[in-house]
PDB file of N, CA and C in Angstrom:
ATOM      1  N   UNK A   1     207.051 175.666 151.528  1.00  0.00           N
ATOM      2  CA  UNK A   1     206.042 176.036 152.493  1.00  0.00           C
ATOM      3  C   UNK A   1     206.500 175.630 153.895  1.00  0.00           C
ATOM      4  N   UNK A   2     206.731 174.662 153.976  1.00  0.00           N
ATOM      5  CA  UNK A   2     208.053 174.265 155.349  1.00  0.00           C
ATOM      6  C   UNK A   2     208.461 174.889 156.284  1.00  0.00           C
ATOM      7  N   UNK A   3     209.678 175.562 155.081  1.00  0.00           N
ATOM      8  CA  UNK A   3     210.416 176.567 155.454  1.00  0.00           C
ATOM      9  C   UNK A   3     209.989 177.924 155.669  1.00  0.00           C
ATOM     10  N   UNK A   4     208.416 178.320 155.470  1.00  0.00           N
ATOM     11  CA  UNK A   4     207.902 179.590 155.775  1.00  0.00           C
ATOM     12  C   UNK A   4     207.698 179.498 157.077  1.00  0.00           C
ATOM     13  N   UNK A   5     206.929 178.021 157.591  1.00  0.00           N
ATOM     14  CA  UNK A   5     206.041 177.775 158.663  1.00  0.00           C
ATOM     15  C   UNK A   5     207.432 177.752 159.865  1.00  0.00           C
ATOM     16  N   UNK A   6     208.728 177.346 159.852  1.00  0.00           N
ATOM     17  CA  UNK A   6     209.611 176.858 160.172  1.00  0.00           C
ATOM     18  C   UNK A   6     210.257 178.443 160.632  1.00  0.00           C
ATOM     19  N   UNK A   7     210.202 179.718 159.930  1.00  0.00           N
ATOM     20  CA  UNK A   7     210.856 180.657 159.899  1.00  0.00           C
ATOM     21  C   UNK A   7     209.983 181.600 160.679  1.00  0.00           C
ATOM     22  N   UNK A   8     208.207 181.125 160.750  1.00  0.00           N
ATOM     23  CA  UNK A   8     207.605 181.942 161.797  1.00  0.00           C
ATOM     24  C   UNK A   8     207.630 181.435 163.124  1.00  0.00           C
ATOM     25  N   UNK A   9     207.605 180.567 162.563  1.00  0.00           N
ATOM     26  CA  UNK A   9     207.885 180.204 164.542  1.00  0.00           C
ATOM     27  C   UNK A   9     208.711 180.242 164.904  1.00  0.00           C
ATOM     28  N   UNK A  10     209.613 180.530 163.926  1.00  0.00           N
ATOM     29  CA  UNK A  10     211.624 181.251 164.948  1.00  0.00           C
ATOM     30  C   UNK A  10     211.126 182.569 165.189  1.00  0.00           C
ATOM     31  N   UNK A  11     210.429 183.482 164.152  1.00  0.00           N
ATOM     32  CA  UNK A  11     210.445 184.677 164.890  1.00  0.00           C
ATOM     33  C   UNK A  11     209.173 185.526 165.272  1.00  0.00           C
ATOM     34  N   UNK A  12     208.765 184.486 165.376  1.00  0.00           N
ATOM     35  CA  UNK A  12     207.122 185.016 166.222  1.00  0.00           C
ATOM     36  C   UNK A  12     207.277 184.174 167.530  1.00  0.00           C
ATOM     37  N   UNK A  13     207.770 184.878 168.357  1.00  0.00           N
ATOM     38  CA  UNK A  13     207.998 184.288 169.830  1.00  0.00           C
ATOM     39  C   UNK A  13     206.772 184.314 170.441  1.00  0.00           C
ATOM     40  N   UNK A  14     206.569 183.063 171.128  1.00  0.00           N
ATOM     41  CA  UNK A  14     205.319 182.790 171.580  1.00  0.00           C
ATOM     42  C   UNK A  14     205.220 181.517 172.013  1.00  0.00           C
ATOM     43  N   UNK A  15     204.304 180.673 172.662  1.00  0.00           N
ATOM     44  CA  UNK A  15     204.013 179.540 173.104  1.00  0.00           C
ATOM     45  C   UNK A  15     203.121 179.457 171.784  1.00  0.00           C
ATOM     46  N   UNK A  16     202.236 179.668 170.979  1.00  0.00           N
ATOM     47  CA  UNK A  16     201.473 179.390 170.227  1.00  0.00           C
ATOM     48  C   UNK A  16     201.655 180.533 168.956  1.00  0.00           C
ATOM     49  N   UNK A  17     202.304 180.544 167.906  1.00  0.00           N
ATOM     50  CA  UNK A  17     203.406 181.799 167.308  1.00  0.00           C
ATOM     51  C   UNK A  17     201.733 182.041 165.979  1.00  0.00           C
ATOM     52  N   UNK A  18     201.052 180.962 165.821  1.00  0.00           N
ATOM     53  CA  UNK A  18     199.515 180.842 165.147  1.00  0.00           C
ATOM     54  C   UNK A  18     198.805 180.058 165.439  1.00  0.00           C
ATOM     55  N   UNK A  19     197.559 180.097 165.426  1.00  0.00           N
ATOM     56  CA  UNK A  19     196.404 178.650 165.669  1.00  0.00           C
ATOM     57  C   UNK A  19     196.781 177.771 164.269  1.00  0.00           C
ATOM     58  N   UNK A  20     196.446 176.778 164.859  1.00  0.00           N
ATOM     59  CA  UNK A  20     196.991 175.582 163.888  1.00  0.00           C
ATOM     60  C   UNK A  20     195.451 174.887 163.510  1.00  0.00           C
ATOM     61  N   UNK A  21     195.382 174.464 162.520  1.00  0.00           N
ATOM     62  CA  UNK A  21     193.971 173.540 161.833  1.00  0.00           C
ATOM     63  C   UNK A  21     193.668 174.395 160.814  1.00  0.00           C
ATOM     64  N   UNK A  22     192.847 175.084 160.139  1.00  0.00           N
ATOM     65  CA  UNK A  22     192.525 175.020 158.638  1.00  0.00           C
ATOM     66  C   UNK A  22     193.455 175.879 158.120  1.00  0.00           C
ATOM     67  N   UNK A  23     193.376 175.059 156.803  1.00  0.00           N
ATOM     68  CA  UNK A  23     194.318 175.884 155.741  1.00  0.00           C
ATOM     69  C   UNK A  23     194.497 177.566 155.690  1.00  0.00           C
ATOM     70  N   UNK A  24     193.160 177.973 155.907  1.00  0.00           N
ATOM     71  CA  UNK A  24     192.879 179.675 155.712  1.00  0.00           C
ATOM     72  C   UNK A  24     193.392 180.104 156.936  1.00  0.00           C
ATOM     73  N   UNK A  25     193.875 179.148 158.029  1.00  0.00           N
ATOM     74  CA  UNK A  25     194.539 179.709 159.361  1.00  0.00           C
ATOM     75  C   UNK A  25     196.134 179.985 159.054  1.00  0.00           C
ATOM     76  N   UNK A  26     196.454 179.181 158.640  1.00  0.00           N
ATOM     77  CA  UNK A  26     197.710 179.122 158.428  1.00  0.00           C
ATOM     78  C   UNK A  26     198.212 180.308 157.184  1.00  0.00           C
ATOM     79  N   UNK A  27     197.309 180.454 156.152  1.00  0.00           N
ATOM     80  CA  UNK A  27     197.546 181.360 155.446  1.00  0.00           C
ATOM     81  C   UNK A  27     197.283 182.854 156.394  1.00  0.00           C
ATOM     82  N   UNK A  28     196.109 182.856 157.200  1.00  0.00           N
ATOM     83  CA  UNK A  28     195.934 184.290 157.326  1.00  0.00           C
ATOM     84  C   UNK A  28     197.789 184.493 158.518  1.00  0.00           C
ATOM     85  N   UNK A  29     197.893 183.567 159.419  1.00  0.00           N
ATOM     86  CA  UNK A  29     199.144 183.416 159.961  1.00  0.00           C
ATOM     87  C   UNK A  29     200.111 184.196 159.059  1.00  0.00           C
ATOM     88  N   UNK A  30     200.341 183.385 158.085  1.00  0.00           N
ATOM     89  CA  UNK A  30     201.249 184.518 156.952  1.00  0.00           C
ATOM     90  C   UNK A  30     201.178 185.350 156.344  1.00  0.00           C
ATOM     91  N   UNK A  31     200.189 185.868 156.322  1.00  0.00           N
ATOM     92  CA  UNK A  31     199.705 187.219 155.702  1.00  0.00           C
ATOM     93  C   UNK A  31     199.997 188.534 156.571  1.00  0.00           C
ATOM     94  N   UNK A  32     200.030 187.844 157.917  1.00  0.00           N
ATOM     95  CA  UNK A  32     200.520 188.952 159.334  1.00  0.00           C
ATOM     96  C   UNK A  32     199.329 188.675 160.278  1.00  0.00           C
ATOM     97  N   UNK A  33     198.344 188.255 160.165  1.00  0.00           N
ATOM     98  CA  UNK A  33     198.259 187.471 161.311  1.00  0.00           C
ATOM     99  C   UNK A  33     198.045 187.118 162.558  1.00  0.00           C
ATOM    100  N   UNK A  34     199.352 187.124 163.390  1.00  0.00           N
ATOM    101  CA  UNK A  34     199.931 186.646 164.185  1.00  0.00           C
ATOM    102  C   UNK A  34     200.070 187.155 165.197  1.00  0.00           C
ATOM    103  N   UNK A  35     200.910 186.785 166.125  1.00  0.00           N
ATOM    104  CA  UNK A  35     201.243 187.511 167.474  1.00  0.00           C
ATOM    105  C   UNK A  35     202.107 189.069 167.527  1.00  0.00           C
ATOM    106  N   UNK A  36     202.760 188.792 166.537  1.00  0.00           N
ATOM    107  CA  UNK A  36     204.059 189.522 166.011  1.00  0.00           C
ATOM    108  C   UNK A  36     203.967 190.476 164.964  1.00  0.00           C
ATOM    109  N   UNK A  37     202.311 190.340 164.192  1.00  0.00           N
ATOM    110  CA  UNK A  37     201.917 190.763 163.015  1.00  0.00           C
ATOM    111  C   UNK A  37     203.139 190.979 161.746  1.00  0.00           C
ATOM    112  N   UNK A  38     203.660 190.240 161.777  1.00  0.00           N
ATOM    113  CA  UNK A  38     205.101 189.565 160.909  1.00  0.00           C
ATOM    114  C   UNK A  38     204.138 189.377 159.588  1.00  0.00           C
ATOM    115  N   UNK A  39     204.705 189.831 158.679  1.00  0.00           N
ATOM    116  CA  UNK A  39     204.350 189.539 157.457  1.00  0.00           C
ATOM    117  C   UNK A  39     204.880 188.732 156.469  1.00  0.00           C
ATOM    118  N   UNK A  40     204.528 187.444 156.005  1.00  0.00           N
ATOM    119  CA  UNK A  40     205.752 186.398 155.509  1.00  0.00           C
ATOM    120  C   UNK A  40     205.349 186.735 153.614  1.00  0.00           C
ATOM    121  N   UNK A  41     204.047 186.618 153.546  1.00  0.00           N
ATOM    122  CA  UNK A  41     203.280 186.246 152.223  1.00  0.00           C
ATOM    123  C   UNK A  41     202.404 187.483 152.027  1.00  0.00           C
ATOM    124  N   UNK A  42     202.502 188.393 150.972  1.00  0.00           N
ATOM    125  CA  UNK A  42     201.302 189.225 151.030  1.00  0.00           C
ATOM    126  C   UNK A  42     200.252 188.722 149.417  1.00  0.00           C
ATOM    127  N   UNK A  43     198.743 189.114 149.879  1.00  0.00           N
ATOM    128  CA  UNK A  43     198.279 188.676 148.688  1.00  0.00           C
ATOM    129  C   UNK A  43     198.558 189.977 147.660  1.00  0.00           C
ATOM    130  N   UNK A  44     197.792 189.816 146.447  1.00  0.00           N
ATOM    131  CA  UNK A  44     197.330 188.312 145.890  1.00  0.00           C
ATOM    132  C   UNK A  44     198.611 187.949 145.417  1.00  0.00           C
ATOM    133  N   UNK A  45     198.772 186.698 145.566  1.00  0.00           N
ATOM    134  CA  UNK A  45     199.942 185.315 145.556  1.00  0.00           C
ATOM    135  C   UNK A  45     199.354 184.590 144.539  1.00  0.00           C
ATOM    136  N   UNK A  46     200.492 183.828 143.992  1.00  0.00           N
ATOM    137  CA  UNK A  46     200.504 182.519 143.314  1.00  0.00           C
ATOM    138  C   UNK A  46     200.025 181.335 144.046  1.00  0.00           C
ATOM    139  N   UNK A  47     200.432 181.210 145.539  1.00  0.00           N
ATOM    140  CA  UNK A  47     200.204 180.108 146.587  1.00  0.00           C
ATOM    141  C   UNK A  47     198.931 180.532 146.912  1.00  0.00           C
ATOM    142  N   UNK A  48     197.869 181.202 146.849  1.00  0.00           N
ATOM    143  CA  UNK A  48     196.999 181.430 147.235  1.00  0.00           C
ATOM    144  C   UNK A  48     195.607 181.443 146.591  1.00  0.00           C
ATOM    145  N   UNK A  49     194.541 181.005 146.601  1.00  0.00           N
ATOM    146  CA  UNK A  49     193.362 180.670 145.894  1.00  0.00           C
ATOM    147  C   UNK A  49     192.243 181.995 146.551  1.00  0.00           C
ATOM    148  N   UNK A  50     191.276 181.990 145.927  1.00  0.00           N
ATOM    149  CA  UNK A  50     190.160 182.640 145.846  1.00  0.00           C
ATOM    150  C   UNK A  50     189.621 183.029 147.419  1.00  0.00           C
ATOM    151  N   UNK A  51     189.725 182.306 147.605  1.00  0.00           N
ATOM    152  CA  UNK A  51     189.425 181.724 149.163  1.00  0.00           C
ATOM    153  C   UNK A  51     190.330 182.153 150.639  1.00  0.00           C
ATOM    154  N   UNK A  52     191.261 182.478 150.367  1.00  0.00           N
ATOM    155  CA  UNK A  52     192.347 182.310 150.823  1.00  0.00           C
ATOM    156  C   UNK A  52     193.248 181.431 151.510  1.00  0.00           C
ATOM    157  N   UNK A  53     193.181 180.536 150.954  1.00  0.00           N
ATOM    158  CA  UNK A  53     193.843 178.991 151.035  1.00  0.00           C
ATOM    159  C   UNK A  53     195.484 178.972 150.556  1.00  0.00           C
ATOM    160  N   UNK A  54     195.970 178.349 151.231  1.00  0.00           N
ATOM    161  CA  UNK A  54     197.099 177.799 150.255  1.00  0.00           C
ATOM    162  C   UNK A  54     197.352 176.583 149.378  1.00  0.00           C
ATOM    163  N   UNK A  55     197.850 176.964 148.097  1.00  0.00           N
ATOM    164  CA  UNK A  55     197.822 175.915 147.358  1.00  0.00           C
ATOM    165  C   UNK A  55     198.696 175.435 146.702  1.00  0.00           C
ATOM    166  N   UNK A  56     198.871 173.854 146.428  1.00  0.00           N
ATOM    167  CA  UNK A  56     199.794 173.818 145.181  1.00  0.00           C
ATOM    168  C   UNK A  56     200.272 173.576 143.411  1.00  0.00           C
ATOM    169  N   UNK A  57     201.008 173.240 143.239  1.00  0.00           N
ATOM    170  CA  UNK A  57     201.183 174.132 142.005  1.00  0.00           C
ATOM    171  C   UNK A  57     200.182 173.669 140.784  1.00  0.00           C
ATOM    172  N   UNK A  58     199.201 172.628 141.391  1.00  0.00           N
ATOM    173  CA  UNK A  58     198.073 172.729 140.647  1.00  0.00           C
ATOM    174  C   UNK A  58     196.984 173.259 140.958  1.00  0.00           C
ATOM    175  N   UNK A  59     197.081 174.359 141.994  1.00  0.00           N
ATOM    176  CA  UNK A  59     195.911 175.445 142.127  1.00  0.00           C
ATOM    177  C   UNK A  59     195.235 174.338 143.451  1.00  0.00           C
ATOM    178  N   UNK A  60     195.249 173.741 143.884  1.00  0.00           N
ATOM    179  CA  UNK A  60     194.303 172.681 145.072  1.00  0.00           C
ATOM    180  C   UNK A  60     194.942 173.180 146.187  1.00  0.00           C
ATOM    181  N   UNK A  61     194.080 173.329 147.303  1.00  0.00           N
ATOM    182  CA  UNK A  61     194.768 173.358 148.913  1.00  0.00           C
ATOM    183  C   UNK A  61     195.340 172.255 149.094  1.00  0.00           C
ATOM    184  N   UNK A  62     196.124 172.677 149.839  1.00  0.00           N
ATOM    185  CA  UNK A  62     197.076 172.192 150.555  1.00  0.00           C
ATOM    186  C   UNK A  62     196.118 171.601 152.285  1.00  0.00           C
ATOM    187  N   UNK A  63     197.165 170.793 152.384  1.00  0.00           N
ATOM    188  CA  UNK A  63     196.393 169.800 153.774  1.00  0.00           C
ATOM    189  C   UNK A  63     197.684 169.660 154.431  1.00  0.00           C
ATOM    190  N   UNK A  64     197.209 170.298 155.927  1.00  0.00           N
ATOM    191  CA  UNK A  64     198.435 170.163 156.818  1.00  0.00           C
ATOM    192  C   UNK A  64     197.579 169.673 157.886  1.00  0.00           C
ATOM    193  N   UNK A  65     198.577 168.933 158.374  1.00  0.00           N
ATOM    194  CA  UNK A  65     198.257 167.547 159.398  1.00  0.00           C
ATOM    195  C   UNK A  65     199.186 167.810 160.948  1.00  0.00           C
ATOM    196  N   UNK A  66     198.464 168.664 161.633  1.00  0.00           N
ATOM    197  CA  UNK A  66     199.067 169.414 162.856  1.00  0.00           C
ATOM    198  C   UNK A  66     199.596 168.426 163.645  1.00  0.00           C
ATOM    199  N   UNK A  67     200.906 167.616 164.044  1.00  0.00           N
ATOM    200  CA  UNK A  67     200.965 166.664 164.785  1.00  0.00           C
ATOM    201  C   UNK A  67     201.454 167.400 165.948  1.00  0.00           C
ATOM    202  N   UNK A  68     201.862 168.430 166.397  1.00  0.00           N
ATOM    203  CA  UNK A  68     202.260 169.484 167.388  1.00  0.00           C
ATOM    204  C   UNK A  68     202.845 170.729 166.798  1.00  0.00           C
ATOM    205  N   UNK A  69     203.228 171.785 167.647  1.00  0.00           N
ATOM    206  CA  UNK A  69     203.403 173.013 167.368  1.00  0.00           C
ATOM    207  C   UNK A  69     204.390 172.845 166.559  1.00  0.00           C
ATOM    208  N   UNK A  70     205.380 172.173 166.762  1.00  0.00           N
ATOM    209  CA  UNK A  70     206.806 172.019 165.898  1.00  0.00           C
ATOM    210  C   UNK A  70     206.717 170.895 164.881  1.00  0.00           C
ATOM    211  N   UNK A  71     205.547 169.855 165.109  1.00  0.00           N
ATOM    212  CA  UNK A  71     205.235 168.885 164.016  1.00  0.00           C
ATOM    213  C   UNK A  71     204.463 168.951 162.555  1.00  0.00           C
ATOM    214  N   UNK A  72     204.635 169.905 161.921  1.00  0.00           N
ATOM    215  CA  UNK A  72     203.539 169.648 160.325  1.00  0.00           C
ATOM    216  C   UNK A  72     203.439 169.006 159.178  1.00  0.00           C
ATOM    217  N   UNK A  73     202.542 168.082 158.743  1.00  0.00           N
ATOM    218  CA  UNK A  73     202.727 167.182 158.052  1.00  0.00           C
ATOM    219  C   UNK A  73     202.564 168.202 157.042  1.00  0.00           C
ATOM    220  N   UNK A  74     202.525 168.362 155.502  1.00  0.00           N
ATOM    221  CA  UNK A  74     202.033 169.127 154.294  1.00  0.00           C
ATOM    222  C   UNK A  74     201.632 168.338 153.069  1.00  0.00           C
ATOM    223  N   UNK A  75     200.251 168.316 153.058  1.00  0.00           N
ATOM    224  CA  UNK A  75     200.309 167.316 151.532  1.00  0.00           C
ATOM    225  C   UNK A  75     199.413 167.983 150.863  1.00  0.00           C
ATOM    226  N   UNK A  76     200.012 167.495 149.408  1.00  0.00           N
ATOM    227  CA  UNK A  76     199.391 167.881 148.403  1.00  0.00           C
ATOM    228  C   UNK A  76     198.715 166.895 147.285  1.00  0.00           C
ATOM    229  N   UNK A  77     197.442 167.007 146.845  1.00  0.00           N
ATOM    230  CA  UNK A  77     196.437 166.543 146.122  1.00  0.00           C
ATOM    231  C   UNK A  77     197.058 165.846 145.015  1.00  0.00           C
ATOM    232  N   UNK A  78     198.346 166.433 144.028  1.00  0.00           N
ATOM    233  CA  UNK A  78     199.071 165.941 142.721  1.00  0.00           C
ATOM    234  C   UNK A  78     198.560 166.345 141.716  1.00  0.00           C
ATOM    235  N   UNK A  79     199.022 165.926 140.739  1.00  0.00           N
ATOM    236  CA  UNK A  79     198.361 166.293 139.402  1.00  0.00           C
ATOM    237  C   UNK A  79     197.262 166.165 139.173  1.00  0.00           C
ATOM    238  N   UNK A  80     196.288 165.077 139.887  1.00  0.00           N
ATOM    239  CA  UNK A  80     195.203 164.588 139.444  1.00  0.00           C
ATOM    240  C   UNK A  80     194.040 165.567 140.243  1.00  0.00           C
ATOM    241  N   UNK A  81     194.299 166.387 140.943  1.00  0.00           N
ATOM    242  CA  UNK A  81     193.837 167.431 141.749  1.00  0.00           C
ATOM    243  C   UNK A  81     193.094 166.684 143.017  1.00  0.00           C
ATOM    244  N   UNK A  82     192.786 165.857 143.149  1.00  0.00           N
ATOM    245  CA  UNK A  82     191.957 165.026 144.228  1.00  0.00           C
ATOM    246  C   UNK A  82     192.959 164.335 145.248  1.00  0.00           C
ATOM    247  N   UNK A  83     192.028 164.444 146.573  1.00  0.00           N
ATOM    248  CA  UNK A  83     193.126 164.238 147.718  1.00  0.00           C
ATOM    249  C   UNK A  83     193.145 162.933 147.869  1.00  0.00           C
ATOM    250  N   UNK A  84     194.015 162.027 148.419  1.00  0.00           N
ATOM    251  CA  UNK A  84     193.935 161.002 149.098  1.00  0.00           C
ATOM    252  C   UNK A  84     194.224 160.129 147.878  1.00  0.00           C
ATOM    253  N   UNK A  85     195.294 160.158 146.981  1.00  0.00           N
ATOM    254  CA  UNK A  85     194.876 159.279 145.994  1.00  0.00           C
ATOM    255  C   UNK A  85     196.356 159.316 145.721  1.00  0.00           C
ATOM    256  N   UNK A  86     196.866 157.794 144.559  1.00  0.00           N
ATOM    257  CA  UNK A  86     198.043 157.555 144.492  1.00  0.00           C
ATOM    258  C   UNK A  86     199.081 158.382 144.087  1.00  0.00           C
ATOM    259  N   UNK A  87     198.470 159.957 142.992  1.00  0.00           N
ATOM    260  CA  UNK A  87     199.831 160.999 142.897  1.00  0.00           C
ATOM    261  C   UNK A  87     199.645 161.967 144.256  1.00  0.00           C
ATOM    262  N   UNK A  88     199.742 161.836 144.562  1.00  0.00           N
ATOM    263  CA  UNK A  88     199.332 162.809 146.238  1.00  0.00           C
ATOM    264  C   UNK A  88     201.045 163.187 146.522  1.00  0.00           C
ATOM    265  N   UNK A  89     201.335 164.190 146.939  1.00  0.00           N
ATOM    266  CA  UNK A  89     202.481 163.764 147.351  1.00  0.00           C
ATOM    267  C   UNK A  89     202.659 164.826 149.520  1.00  0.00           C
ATOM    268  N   UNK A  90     203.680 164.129 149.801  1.00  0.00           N
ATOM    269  CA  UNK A  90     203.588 164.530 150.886  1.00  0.00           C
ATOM    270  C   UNK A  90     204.945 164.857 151.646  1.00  0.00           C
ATOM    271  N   UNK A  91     205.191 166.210 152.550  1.00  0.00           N
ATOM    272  CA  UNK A  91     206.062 165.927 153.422  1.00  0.00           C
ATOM    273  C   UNK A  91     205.742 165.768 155.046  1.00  0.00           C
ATOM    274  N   UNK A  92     206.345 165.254 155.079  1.00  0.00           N
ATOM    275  CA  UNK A  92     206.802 165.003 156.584  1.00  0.00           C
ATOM    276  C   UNK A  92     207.215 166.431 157.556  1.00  0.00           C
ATOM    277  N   UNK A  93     206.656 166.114 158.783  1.00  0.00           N
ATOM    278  CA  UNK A  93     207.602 167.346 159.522  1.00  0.00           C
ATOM    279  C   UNK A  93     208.746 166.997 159.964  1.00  0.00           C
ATOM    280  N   UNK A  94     209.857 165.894 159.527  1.00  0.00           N
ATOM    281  CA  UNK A  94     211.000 165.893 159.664  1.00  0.00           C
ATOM    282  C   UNK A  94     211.895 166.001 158.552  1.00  0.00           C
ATOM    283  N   UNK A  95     211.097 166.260 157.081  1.00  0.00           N
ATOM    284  CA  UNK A  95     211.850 166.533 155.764  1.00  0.00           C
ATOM    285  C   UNK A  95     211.192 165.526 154.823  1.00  0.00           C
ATOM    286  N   UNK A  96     211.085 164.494 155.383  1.00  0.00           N
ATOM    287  CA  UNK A  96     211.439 163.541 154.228  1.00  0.00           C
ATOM    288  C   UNK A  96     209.769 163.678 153.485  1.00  0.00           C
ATOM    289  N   UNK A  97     210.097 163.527 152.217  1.00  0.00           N
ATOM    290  CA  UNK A  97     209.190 163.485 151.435  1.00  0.00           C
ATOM    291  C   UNK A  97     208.762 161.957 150.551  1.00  0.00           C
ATOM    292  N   UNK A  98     207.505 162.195 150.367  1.00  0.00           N
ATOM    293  CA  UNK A  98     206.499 160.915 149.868  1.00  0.00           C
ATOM    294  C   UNK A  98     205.990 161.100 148.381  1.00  0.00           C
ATOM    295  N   UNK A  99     205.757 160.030 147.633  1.00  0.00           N
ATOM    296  CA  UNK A  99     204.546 160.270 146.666  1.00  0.00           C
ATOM    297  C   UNK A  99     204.292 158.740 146.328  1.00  0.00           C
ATOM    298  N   UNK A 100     203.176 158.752 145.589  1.00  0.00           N
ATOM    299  CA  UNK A 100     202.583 157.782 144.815  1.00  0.00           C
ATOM    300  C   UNK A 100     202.789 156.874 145.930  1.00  0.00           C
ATOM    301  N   UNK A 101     203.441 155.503 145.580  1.00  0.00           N
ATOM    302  CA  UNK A 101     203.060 154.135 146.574  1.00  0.00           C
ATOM    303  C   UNK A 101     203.706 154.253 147.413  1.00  0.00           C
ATOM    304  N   UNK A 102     204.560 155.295 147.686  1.00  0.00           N
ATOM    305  CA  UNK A 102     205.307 155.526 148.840  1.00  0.00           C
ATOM    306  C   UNK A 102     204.555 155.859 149.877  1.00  0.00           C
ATOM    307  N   UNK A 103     203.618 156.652 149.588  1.00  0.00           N
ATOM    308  CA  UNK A 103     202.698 157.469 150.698  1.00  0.00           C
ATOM    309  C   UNK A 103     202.685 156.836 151.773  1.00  0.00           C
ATOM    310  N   UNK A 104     202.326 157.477 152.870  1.00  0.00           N
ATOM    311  CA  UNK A 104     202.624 156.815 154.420  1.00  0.00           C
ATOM    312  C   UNK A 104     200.726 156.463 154.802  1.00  0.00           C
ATOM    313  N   UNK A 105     200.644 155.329 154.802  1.00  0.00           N
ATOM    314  CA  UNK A 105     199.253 154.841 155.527  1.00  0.00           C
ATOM    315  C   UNK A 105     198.213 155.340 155.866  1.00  0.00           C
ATOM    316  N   UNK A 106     196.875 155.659 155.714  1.00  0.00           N
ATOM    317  CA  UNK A 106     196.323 156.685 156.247  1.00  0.00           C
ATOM    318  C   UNK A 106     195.994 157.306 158.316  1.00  0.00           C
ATOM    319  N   UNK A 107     196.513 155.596 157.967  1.00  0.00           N
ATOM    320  CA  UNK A 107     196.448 155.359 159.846  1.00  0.00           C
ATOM    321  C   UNK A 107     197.758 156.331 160.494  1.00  0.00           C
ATOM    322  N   UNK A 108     198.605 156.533 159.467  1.00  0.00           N
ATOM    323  CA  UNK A 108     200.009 157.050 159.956  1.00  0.00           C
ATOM    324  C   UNK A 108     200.113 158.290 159.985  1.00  0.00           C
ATOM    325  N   UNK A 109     199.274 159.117 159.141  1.00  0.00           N
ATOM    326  CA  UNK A 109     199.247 160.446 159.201  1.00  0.00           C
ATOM    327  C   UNK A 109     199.021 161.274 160.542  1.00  0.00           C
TER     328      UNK A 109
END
């Protein structure tokens, strides 16, 4: 998912390439969207819920944590489907990835 978000904003030229904050933003962003009406994801998807959310591979949205246009945090709920809890797992907008007691602080997000 990263690498989708990472590949529209190379080619959706723009100061603002999508609005950033809820999940269903970022999906409709990839669906076309956009400035560029670029099409990354069409439904109906596997990554995609009822709703039109993105999700992961246990069917739960996904939670992205806008730290700037080029900054996105991405986490996911885990097996246990509930957010904020020790299988959670998470990346970083510089790669590196988290889970369980690793997770980064809630103050840090």
């Amino acid at each position: 998912m990263a690498h989708v978000f990472s590949n529209l904003r190379l080619l959706v030229k723009s100061d603002a390439p999508f609005r950033m904050g809820a999940n269903e933003e970022f999906a409709a962003a990839l669906m076309g969207r956009n400035a560029a009406k670029e099409v990354f994801l069409m439904g109906p998807h596997a990554c995609l819920n009822a709703k039109g959310q993105l999700v992961d591979r246990w069917g739960s949205p996904l939670f992205f944590h806008v730290r700037d246009r080029d900054r996105i945090d991405i986490r996911s709920a885990g097996p246990d489907r509930e957010m904020w809890t020790a299988d959670d797992l998470q990346r970083q907008h510089e790669g590196e990835f988290f889970r369980g007691e690793d997770l980064p602080e809630p103050s840090r997000r």
